[in-house]
PDB file of N, CA and C in Angstrom:
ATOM      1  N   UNK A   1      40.155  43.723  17.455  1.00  0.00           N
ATOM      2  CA  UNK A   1      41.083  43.108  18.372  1.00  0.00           C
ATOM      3  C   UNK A   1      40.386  41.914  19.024  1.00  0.00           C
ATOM      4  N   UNK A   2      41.113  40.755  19.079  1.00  0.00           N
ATOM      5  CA  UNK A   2      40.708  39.470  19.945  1.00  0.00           C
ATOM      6  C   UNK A   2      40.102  39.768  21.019  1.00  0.00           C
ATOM      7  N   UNK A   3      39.561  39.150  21.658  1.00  0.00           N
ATOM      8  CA  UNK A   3      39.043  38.893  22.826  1.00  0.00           C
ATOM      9  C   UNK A   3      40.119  38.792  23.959  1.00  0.00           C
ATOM     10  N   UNK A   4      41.106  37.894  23.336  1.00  0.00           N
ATOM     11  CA  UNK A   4      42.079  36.867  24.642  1.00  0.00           C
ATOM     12  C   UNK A   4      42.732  38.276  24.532  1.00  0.00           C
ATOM     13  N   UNK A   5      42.963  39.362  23.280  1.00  0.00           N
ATOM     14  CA  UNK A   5      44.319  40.444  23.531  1.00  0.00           C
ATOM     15  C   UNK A   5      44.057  41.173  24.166  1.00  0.00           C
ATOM     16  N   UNK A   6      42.492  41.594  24.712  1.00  0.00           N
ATOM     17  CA  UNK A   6      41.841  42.673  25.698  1.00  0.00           C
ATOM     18  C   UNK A   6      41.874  42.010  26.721  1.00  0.00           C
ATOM     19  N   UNK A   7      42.279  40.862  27.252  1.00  0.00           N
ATOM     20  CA  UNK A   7      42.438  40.181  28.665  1.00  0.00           C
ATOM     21  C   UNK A   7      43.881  40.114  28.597  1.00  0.00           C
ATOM     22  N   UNK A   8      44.561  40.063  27.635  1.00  0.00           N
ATOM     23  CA  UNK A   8      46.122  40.097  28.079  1.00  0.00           C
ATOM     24  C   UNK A   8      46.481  41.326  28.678  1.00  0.00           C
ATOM     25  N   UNK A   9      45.954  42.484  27.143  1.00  0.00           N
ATOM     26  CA  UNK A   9      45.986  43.827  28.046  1.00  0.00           C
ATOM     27  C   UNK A   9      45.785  44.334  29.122  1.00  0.00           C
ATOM     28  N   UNK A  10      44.615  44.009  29.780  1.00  0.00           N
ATOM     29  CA  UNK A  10      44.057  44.758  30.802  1.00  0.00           C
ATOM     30  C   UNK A  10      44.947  43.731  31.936  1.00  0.00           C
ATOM     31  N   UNK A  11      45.302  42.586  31.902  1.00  0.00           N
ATOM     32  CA  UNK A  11      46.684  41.907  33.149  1.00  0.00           C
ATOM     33  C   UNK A  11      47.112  42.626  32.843  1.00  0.00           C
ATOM     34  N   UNK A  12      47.870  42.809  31.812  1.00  0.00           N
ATOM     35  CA  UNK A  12      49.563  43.602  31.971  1.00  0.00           C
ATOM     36  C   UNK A  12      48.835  44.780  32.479  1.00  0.00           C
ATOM     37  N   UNK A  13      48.138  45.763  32.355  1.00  0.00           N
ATOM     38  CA  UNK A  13      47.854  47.059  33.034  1.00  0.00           C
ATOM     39  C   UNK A  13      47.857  46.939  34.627  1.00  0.00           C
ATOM     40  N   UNK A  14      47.337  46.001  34.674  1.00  0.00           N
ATOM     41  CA  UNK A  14      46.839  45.650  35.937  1.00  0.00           C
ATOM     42  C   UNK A  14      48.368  45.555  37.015  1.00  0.00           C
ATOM     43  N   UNK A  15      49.167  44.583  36.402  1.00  0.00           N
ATOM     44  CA  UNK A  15      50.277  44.183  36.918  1.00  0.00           C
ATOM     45  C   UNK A  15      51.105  45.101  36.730  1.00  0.00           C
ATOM     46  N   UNK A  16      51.548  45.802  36.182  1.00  0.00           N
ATOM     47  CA  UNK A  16      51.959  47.116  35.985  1.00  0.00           C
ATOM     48  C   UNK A  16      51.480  48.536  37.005  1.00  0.00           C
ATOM     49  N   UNK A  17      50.256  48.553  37.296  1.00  0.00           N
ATOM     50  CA  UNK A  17      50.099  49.249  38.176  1.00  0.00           C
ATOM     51  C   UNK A  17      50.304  49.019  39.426  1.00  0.00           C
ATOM     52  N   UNK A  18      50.071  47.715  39.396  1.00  0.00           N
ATOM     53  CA  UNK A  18      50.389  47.300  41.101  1.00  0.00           C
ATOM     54  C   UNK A  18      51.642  47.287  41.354  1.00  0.00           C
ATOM     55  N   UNK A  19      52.454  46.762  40.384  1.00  0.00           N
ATOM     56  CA  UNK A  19      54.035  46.490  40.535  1.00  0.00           C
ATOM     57  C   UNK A  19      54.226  47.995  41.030  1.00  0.00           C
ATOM     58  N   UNK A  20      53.773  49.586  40.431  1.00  0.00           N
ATOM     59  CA  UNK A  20      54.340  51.318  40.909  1.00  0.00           C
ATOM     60  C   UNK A  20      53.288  51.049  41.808  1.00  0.00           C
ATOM     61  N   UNK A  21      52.640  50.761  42.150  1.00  0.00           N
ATOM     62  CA  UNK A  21      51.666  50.962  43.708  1.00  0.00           C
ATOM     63  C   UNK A  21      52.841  50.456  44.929  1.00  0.00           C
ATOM     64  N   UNK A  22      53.199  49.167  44.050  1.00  0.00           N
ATOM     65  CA  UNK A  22      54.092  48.344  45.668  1.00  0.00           C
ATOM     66  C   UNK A  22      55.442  49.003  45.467  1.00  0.00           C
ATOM     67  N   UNK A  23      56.080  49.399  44.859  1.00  0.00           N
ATOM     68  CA  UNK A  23      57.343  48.740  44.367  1.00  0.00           C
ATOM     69  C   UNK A  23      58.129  50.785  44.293  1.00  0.00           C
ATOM     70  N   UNK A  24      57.302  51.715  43.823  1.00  0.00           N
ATOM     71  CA  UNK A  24      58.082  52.812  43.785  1.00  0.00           C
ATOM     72  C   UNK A  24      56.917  53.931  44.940  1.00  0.00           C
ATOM     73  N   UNK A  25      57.994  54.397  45.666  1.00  0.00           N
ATOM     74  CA  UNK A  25      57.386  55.140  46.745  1.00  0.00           C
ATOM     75  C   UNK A  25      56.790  56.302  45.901  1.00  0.00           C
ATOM     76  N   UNK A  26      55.836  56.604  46.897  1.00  0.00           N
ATOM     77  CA  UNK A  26      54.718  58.017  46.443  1.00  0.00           C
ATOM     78  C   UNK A  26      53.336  58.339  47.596  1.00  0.00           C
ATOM     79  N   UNK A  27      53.265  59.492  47.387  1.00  0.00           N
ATOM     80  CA  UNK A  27      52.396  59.635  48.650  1.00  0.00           C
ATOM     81  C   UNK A  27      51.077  58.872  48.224  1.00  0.00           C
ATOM     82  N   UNK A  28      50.452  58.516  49.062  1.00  0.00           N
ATOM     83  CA  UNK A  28      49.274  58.243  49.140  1.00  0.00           C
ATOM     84  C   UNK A  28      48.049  58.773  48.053  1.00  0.00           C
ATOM     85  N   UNK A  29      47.819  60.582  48.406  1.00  0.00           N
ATOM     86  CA  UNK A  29      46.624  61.450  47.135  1.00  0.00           C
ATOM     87  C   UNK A  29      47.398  60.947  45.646  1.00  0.00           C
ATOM     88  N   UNK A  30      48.686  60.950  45.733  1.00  0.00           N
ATOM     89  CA  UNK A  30      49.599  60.821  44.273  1.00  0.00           C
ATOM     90  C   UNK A  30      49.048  59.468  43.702  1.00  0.00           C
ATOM     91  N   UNK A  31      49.279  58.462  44.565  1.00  0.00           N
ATOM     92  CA  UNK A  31      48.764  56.892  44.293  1.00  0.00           C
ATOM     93  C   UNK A  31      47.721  56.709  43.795  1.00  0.00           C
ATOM     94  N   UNK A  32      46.470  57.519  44.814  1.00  0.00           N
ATOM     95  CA  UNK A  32      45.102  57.289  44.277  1.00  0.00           C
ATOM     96  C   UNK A  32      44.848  58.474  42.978  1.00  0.00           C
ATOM     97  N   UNK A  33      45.452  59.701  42.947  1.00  0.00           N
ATOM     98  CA  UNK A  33      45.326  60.093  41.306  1.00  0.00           C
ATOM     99  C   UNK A  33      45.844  59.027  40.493  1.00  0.00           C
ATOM    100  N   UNK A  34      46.770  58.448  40.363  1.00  0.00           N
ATOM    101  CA  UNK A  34      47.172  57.106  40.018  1.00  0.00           C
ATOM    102  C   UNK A  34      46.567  56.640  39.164  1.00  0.00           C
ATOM    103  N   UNK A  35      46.497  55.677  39.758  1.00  0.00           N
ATOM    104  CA  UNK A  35      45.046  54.529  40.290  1.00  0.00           C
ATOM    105  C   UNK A  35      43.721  55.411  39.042  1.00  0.00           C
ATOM    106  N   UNK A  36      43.166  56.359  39.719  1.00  0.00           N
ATOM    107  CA  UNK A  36      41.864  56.857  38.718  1.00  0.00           C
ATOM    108  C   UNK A  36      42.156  57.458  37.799  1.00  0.00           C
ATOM    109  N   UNK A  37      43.757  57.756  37.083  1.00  0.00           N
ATOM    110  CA  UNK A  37      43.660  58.541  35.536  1.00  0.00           C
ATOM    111  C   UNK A  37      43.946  57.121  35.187  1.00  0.00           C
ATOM    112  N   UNK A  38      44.342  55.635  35.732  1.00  0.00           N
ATOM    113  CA  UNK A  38      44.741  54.623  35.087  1.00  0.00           C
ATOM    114  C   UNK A  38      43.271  53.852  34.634  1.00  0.00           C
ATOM    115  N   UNK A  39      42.661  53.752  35.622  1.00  0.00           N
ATOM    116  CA  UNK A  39      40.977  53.104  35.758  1.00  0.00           C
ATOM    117  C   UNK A  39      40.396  54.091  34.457  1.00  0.00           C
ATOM    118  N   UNK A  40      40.500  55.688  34.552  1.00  0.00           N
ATOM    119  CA  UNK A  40      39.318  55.661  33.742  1.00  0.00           C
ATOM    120  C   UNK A  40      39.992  55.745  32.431  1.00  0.00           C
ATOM    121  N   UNK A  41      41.412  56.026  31.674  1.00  0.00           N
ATOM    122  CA  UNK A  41      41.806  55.971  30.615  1.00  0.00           C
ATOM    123  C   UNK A  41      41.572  54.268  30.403  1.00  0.00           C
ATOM    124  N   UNK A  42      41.353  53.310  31.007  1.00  0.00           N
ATOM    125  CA  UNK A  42      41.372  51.803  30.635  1.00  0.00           C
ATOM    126  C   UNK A  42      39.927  51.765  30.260  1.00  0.00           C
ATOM    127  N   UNK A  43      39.211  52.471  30.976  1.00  0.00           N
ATOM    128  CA  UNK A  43      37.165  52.564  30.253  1.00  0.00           C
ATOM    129  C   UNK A  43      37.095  53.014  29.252  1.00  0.00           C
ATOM    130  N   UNK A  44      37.974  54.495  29.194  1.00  0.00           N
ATOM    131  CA  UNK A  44      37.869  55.015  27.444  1.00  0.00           C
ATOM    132  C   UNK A  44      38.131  54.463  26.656  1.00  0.00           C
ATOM    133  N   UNK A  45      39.389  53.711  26.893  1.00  0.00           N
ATOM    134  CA  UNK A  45      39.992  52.521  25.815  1.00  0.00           C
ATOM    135  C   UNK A  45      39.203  51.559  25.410  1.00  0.00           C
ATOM    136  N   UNK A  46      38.047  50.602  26.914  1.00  0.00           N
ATOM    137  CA  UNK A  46      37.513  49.826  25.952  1.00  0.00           C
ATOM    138  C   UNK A  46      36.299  50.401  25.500  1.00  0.00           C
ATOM    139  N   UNK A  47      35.703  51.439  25.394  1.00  0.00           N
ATOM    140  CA  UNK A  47      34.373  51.753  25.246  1.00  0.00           C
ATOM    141  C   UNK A  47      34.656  52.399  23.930  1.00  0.00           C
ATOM    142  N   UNK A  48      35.854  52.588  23.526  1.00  0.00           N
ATOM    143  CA  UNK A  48      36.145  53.084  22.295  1.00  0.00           C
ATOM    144  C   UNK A  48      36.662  52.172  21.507  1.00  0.00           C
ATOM    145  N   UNK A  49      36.816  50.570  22.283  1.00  0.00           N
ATOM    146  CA  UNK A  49      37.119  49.455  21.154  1.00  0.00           C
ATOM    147  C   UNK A  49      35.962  48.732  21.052  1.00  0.00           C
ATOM    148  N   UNK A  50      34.878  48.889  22.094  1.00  0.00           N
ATOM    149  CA  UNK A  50      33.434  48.253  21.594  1.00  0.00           C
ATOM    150  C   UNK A  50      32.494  49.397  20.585  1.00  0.00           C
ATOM    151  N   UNK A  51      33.238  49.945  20.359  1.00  0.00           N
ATOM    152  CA  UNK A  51      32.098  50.905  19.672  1.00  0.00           C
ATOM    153  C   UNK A  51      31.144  52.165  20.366  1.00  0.00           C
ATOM    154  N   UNK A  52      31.441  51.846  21.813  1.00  0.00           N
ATOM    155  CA  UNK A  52      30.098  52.812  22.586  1.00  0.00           C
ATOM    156  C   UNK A  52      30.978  53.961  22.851  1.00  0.00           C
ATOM    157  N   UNK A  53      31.913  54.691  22.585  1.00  0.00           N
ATOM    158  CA  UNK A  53      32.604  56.229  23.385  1.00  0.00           C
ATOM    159  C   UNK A  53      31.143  56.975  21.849  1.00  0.00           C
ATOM    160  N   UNK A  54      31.616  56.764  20.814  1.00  0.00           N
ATOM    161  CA  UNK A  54      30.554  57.649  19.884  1.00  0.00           C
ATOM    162  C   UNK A  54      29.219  57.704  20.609  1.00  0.00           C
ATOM    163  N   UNK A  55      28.388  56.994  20.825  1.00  0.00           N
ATOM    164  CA  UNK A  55      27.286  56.722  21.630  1.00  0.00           C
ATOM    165  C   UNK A  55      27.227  57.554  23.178  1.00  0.00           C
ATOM    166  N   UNK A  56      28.209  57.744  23.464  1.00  0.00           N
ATOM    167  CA  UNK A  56      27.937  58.190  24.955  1.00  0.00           C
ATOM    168  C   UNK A  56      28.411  59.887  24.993  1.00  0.00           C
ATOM    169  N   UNK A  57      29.050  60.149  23.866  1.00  0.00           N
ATOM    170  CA  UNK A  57      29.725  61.591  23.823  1.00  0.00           C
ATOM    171  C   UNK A  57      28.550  62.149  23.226  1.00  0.00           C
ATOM    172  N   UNK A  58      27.884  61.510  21.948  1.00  0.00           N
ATOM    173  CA  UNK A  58      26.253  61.987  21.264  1.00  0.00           C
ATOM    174  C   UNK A  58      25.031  61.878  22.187  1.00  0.00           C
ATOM    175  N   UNK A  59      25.056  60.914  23.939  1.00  0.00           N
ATOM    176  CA  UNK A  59      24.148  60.915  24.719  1.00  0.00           C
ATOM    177  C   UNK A  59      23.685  62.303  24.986  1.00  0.00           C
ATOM    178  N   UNK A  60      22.246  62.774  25.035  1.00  0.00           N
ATOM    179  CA  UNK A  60      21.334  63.809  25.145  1.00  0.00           C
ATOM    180  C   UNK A  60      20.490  63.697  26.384  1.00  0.00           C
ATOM    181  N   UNK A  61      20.816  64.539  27.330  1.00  0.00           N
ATOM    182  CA  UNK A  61      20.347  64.425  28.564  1.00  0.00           C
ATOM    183  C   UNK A  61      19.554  65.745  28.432  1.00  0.00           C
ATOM    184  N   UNK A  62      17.866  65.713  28.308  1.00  0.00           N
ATOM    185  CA  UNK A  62      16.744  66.334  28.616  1.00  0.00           C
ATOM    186  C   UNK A  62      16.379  66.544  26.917  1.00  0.00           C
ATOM    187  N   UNK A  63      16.088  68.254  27.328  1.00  0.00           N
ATOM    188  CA  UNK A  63      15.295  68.514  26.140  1.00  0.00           C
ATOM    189  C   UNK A  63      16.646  69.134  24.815  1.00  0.00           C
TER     190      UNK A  63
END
């Protein structure tokens, strides 16, 4: 995938979230679950279009 289509994407996500942040009522804890299943499904996405989710799921912490 392009470069410019991972910056189109991540606006429209962006603008999209803010538009249900401002625009459709919800409590507050609801907003910020929100907000962080949106943030970290957008990291998985790109860390799994640069190549690094394999790399970090095979990371070995100690012995």
């Amino acid at each position: 995938m392009p470069l410019i289509q991972v910056v189109i994407v991540l606006i429209v996500v962006g603008v999209l979230l803010g538009l249900i942040n401002r625009y459709i009522p919800m409590a507050d804890p609801i907003k910020s679950i929100l907000n962080a299943v949106v943030v970290i499904a957008v990291i998985v996405w790109l860390l799994q279009l640069f190549g690094l989710w394999g790399y970090i799921t095979h990371f070995r912490v100690g012995s």
